[in-house]
Protein backbone atom coordinates (compact mmCIF):
# COMPACT_ATOMS: atom_id res chain seq x y z
CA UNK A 1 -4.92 -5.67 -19.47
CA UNK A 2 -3.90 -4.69 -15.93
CA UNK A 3 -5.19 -1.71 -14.10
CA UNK A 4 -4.04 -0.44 -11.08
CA UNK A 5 -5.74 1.47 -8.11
CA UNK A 6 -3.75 3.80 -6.04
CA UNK A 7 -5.09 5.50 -2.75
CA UNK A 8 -2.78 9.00 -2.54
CA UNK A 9 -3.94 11.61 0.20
CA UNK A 10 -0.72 13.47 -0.45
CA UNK A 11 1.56 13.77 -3.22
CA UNK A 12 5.40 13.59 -2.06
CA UNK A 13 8.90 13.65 -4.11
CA UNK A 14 8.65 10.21 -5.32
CA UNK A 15 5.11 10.30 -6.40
CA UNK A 16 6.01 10.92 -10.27
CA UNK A 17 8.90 8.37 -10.06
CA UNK A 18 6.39 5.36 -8.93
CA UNK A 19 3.98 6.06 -10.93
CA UNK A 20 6.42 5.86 -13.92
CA UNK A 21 7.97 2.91 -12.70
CA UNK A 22 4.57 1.02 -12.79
CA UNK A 23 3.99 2.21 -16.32
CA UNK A 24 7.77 1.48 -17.43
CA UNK A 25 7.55 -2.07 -15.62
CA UNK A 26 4.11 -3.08 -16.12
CA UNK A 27 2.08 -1.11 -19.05
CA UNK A 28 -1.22 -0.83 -17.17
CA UNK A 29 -4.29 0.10 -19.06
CA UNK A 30 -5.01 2.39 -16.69
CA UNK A 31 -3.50 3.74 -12.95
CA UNK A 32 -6.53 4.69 -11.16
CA UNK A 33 -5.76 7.47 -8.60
CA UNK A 34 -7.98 8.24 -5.47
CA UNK A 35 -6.98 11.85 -4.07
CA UNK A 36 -8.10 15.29 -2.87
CA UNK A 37 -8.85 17.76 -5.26
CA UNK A 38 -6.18 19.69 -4.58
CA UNK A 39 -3.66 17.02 -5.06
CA UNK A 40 -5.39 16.20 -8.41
CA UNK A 41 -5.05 19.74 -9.68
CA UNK A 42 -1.35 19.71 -8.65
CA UNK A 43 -1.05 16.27 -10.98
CA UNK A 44 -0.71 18.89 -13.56
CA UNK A 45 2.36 20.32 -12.70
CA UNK A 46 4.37 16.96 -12.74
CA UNK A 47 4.56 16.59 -16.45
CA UNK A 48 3.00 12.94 -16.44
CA UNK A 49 0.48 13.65 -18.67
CA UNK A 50 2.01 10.08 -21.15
CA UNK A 51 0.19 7.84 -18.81
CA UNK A 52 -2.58 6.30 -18.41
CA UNK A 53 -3.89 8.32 -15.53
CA UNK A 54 -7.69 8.37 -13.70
CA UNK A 55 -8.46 10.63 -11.55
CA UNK A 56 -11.39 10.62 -8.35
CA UNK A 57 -11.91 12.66 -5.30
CA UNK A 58 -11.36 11.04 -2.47
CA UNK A 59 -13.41 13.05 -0.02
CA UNK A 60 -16.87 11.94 -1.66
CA UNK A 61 -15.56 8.58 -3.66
CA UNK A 62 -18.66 6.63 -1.74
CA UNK A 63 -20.95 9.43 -1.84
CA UNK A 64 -22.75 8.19 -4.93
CA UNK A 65 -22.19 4.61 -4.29
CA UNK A 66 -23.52 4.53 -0.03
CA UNK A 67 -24.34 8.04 0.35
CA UNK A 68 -21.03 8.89 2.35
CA UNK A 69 -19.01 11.30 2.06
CA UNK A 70 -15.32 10.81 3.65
CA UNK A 71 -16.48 13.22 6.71
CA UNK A 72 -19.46 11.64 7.17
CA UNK A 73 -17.86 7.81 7.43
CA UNK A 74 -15.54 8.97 9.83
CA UNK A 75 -17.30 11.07 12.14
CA UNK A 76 -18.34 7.31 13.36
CA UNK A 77 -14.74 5.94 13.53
CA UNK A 78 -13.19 6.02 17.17
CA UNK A 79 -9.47 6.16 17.09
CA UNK A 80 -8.25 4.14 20.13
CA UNK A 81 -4.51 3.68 19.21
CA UNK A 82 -2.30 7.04 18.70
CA UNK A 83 -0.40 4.78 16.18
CA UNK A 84 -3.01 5.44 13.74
CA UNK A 85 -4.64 8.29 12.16
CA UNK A 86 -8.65 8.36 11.00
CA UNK A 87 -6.77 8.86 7.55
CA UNK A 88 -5.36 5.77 7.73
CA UNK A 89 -7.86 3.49 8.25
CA UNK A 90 -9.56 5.48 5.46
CA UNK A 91 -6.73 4.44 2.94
CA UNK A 92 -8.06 1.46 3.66
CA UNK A 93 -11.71 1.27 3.24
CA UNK A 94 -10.67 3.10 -0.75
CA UNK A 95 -8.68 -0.36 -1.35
CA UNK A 96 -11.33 -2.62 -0.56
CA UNK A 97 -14.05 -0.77 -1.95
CA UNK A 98 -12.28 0.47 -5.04
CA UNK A 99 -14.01 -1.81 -7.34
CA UNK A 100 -17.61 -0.41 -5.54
CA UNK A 101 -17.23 2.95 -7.26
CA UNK A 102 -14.74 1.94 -10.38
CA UNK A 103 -15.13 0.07 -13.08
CA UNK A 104 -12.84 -2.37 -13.06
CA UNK A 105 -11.76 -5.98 -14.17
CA UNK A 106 -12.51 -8.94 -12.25
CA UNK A 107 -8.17 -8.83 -11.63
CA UNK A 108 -7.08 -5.66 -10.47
CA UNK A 109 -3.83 -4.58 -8.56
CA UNK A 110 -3.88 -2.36 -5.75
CA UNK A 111 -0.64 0.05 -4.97
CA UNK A 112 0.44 1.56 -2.23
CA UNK A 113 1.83 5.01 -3.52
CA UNK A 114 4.84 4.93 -1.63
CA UNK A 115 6.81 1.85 -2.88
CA UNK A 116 9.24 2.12 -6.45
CA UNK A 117 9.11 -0.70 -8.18
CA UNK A 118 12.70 -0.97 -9.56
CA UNK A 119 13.21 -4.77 -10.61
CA UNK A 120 10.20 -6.14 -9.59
CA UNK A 121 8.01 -9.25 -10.09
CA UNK A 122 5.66 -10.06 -13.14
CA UNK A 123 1.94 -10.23 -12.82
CA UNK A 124 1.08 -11.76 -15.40
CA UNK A 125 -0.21 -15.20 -14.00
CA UNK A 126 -1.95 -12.48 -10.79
CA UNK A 127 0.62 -13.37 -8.87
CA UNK A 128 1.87 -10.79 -6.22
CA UNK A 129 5.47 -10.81 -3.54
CA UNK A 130 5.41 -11.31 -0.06
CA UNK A 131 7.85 -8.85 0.84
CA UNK A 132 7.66 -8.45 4.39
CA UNK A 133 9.77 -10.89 7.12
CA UNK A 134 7.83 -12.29 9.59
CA UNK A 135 10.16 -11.66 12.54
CA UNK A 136 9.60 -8.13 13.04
CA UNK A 137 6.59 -5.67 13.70
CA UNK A 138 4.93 -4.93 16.57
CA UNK A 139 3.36 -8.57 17.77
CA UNK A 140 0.42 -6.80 20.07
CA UNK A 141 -0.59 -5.13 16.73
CA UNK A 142 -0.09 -8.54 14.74
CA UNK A 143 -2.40 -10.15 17.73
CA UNK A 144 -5.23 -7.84 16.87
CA UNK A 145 -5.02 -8.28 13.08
CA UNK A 146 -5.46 -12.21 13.84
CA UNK A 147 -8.31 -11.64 16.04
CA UNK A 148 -9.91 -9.70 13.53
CA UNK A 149 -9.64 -12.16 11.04
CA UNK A 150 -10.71 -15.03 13.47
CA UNK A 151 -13.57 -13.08 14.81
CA UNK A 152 -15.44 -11.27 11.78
CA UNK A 153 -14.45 -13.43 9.13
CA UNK A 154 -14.73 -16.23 11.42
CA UNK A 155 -11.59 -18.42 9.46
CA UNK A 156 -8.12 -19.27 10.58
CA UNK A 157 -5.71 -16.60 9.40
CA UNK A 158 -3.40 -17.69 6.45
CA UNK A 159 0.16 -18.07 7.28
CA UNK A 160 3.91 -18.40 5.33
CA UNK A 161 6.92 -20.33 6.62
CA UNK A 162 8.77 -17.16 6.45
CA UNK A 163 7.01 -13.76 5.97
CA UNK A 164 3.68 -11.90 6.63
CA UNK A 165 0.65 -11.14 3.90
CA UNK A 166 1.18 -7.74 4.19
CA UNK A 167 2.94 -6.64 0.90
CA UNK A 168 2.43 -3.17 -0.12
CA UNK A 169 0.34 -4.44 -2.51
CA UNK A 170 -2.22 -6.94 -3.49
CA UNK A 171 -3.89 -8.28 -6.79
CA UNK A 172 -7.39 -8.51 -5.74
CA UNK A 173 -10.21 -10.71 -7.15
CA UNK A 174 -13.77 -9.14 -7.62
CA UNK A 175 -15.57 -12.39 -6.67
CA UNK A 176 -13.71 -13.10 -3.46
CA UNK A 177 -13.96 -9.29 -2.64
CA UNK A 178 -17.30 -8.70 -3.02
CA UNK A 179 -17.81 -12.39 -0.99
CA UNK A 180 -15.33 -10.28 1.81
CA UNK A 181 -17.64 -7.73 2.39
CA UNK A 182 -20.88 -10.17 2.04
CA UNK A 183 -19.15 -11.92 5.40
CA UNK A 184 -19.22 -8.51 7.46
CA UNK A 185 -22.71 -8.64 7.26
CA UNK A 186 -23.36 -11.66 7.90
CA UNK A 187 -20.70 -11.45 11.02
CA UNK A 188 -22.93 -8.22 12.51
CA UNK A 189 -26.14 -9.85 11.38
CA UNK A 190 -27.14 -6.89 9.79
CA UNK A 191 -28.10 -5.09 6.57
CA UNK A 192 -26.08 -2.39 6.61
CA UNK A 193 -23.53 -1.75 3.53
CA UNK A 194 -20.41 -3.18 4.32
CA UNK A 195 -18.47 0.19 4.70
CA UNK A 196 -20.61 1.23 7.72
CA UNK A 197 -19.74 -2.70 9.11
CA UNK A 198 -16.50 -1.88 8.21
CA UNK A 199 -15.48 1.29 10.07
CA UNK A 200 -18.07 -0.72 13.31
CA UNK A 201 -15.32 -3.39 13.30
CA UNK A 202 -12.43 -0.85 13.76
CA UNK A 203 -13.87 0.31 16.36
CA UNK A 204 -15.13 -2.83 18.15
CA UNK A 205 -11.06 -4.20 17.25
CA UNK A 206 -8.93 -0.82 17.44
CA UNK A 207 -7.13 -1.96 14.00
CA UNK A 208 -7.05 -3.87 10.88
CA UNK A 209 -4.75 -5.61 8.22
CA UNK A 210 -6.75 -4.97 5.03
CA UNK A 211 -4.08 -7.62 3.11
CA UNK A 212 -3.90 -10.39 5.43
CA UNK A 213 -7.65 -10.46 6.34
CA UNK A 214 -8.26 -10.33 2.18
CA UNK A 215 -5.78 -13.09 1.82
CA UNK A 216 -6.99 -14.83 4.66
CA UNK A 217 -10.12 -15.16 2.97
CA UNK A 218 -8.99 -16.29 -0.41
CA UNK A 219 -7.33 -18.86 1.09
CA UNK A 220 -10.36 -20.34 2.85
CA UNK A 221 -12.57 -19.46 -0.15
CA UNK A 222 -10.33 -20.62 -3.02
CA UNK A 223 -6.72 -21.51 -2.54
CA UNK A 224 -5.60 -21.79 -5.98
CA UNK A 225 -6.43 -18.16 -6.64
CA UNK A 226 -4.04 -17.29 -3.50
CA UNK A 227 -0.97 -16.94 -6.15
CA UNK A 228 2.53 -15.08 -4.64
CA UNK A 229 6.28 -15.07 -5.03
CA UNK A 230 7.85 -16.45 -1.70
CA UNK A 231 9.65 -13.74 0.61
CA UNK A 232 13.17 -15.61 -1.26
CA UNK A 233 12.23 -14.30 -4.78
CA UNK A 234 11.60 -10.93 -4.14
CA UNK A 235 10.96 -10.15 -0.44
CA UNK A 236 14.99 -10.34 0.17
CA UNK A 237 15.68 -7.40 -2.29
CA UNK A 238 13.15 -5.11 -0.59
CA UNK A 239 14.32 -2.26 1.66
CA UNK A 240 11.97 -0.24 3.83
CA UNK A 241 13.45 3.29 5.08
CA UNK A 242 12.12 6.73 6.06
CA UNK A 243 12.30 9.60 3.76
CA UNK A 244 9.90 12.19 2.80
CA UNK A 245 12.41 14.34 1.54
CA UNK A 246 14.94 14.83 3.85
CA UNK A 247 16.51 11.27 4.51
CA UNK A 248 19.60 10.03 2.96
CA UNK A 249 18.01 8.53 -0.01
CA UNK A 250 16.68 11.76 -1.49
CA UNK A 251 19.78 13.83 0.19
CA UNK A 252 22.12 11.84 -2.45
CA UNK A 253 19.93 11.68 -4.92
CA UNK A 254 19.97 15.37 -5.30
CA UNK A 255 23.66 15.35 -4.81
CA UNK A 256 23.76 12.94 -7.78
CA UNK A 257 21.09 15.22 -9.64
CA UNK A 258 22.95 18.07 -9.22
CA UNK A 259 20.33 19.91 -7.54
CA UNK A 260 20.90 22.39 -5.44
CA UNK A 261 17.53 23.04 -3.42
CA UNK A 262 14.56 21.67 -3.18
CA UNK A 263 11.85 24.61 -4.64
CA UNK A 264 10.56 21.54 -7.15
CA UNK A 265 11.87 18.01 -6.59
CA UNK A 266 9.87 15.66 -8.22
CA UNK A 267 12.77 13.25 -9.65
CA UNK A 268 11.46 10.63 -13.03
CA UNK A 269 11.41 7.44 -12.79
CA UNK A 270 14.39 7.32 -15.46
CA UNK A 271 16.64 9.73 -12.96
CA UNK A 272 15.59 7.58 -9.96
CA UNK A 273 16.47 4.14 -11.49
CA UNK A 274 20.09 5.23 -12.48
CA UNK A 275 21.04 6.87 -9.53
CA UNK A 276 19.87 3.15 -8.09
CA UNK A 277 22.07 1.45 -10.58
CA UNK A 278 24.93 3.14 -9.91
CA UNK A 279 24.75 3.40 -5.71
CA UNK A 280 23.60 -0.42 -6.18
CA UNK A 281 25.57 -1.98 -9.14
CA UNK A 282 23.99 -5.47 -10.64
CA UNK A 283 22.51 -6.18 -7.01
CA UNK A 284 19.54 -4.05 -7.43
CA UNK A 285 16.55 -3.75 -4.99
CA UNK A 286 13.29 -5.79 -6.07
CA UNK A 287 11.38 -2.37 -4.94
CA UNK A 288 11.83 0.36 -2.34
CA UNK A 289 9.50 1.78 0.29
CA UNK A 290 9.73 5.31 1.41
CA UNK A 291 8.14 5.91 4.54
CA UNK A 292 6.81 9.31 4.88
CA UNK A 293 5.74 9.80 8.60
CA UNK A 294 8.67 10.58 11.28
CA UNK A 295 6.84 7.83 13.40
CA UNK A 296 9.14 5.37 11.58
CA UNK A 297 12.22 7.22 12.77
CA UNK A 298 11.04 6.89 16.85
CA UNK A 299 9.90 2.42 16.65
CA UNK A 300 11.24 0.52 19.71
CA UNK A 301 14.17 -1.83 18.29
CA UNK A 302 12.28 -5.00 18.44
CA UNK A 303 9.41 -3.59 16.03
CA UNK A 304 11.18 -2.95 13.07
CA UNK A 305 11.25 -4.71 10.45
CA UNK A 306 14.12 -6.52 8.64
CA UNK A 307 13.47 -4.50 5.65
CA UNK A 308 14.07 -1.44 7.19
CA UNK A 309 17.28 -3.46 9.34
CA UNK A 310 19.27 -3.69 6.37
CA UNK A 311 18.47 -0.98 4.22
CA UNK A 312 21.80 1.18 3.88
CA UNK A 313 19.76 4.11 3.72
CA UNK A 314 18.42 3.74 7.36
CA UNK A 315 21.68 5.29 9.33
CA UNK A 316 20.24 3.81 12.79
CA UNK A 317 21.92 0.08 11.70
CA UNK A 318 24.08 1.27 8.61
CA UNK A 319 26.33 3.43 7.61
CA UNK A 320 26.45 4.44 4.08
């Protein structure tokens, strides 16, 4: 059965709504989640005790494992770009080294806590969307990824006709992962676990695409296990917007809710998905992204993405 690992440093409005939605969509075994302890302890108040939730600190999730703690791994890390936060890059050494510390099938999925599903794709056969257009973004940023990728895993990056690898979410293979991390040693000729080579390479490279450098490497290792949806199955009914609670999205969906302030919004799943139906009518989204950092409110024109383009919740292209 699946089970799904989600990195969440912060619980937000829509946390109890996607986790929902993957249980209502997908009937994981079990929805690993990676958080402080404080945001664990506030689980409790969200009245989601019906699924299949795990729970593990974040802040010493290697300690056991390499003998890190998260302080420890990222007193090293050098942050070089002020697009990105020590946190971040974080978020992504918990994705790839999930299956280090968990027990977990060979087949996992990894989620990024942020994104609804509403009427997504099936994963049955392990295959996962590309959901992301590859005209937009920032193309220095997209120039580093591809070094990365040529440099330390020392392959051509894997391309699509028509979007980018980076999909919110991957379904990740043990064997090819654990071959992944094998590489970084053998790339810095060194001994060293792999999450110490890990955090060297964002500093040697400034960034890092943790989905198109794992997909890169199926696709060298093993291309028949490199199984998606094309960007025209699901990618053209996903929207990308910011709101952490006070963009349009959420405004209406309180309007719709009835609710009058916001002391304790934490919408369900069930409340979420109607309020979609009805704003959206058969046409529904394949999934939604809420961005959560004002960052995404300030991007230069010619870095956004399509998703976020045509989303009628982002006001800057749309009106409502």
């Amino acid at each position: 059965m699946l089970e799904i690992v989600i990195p969440l440093f912060k619980i937000n409005w829509v946390t109890k709504a996607v986790l929902e939605g993957l249980n209502f969509h997908y009937s994981p075994k079990k929805i690993h989640i990676i958080s402080t302890q404080n945001e664990i302890k506030f689980f409790k108040k969200l009245n989601i005790k019906h699924l299949p939730l795990w729970f593990y600190d974040e802040d010493n999730f290697f300690n056991e494992k390499f003998n890190f703690t998260k302080e420890n791994l990222l007193s090293d890390l050098i942050i070089k770009n002020k697009l990105y936060t020590k946190g971040w890059f974080y978020q992504q050494c918990l994705k790839i080294g999930a299956n280090d510390v968990i027990k977990l099938p060979n087949k996992f999925m990894i989620w990024d806590a942020d994104m609804l599903p509403v009427n997504p794709w099936p994963v049955a056969d392990n295959k996962f969307a590309l959901l992301q257009d590859s005209s937009g973004g920032n193309p220095e940023i997209v120039k580093k990824w591809k070094i990365w990728i040529k440099e330390v895993l020392e392959i051509e990056p894997v391309y699509n006709h028509k979007s980018t690898f980076i999909c919110h979410h991957m379904i990740l293979n043990q064997i090819h992962l654990n071959s992944f991390k094998k590489q970084l040693q053998n790339h810095y000729e060194s001994k060293d676990n792999w999450l110490k080579l890990l955090i060297n390479s964002f500093n040697d490279y400034e960034t890092f695409s943790e989905y198109w450098a794992y997909t890169s490497w199926v696709n060298k290792q093993e291309k028949n296990d490199l199984k998606y949806f094309e960007y025209k199955d699901y990618g053209l009914f996903h929207e990308r917007f910011f709101d952490d609670g006070t963009g349009l999205f959420s405004f209406k969906l309180k309007e719709y809710l009835n609710i009058k302030n916001n002391i304790f919004f934490y919408p369900s799943y069930i409340e979420v998905k109607k309020f979609i139906e009805k704003t959206y009518g058969k046409h529904l989204p394949s999934t939604l992204s809420f961005e959560m950092s004002k960052r995404h409110l300030n991007k230069k024109v010619e870095t956004i993405h399509i998703e976020e383009k045509r989303s009628k919740w982002n006001l800057r292209f749309n009106e409502f």
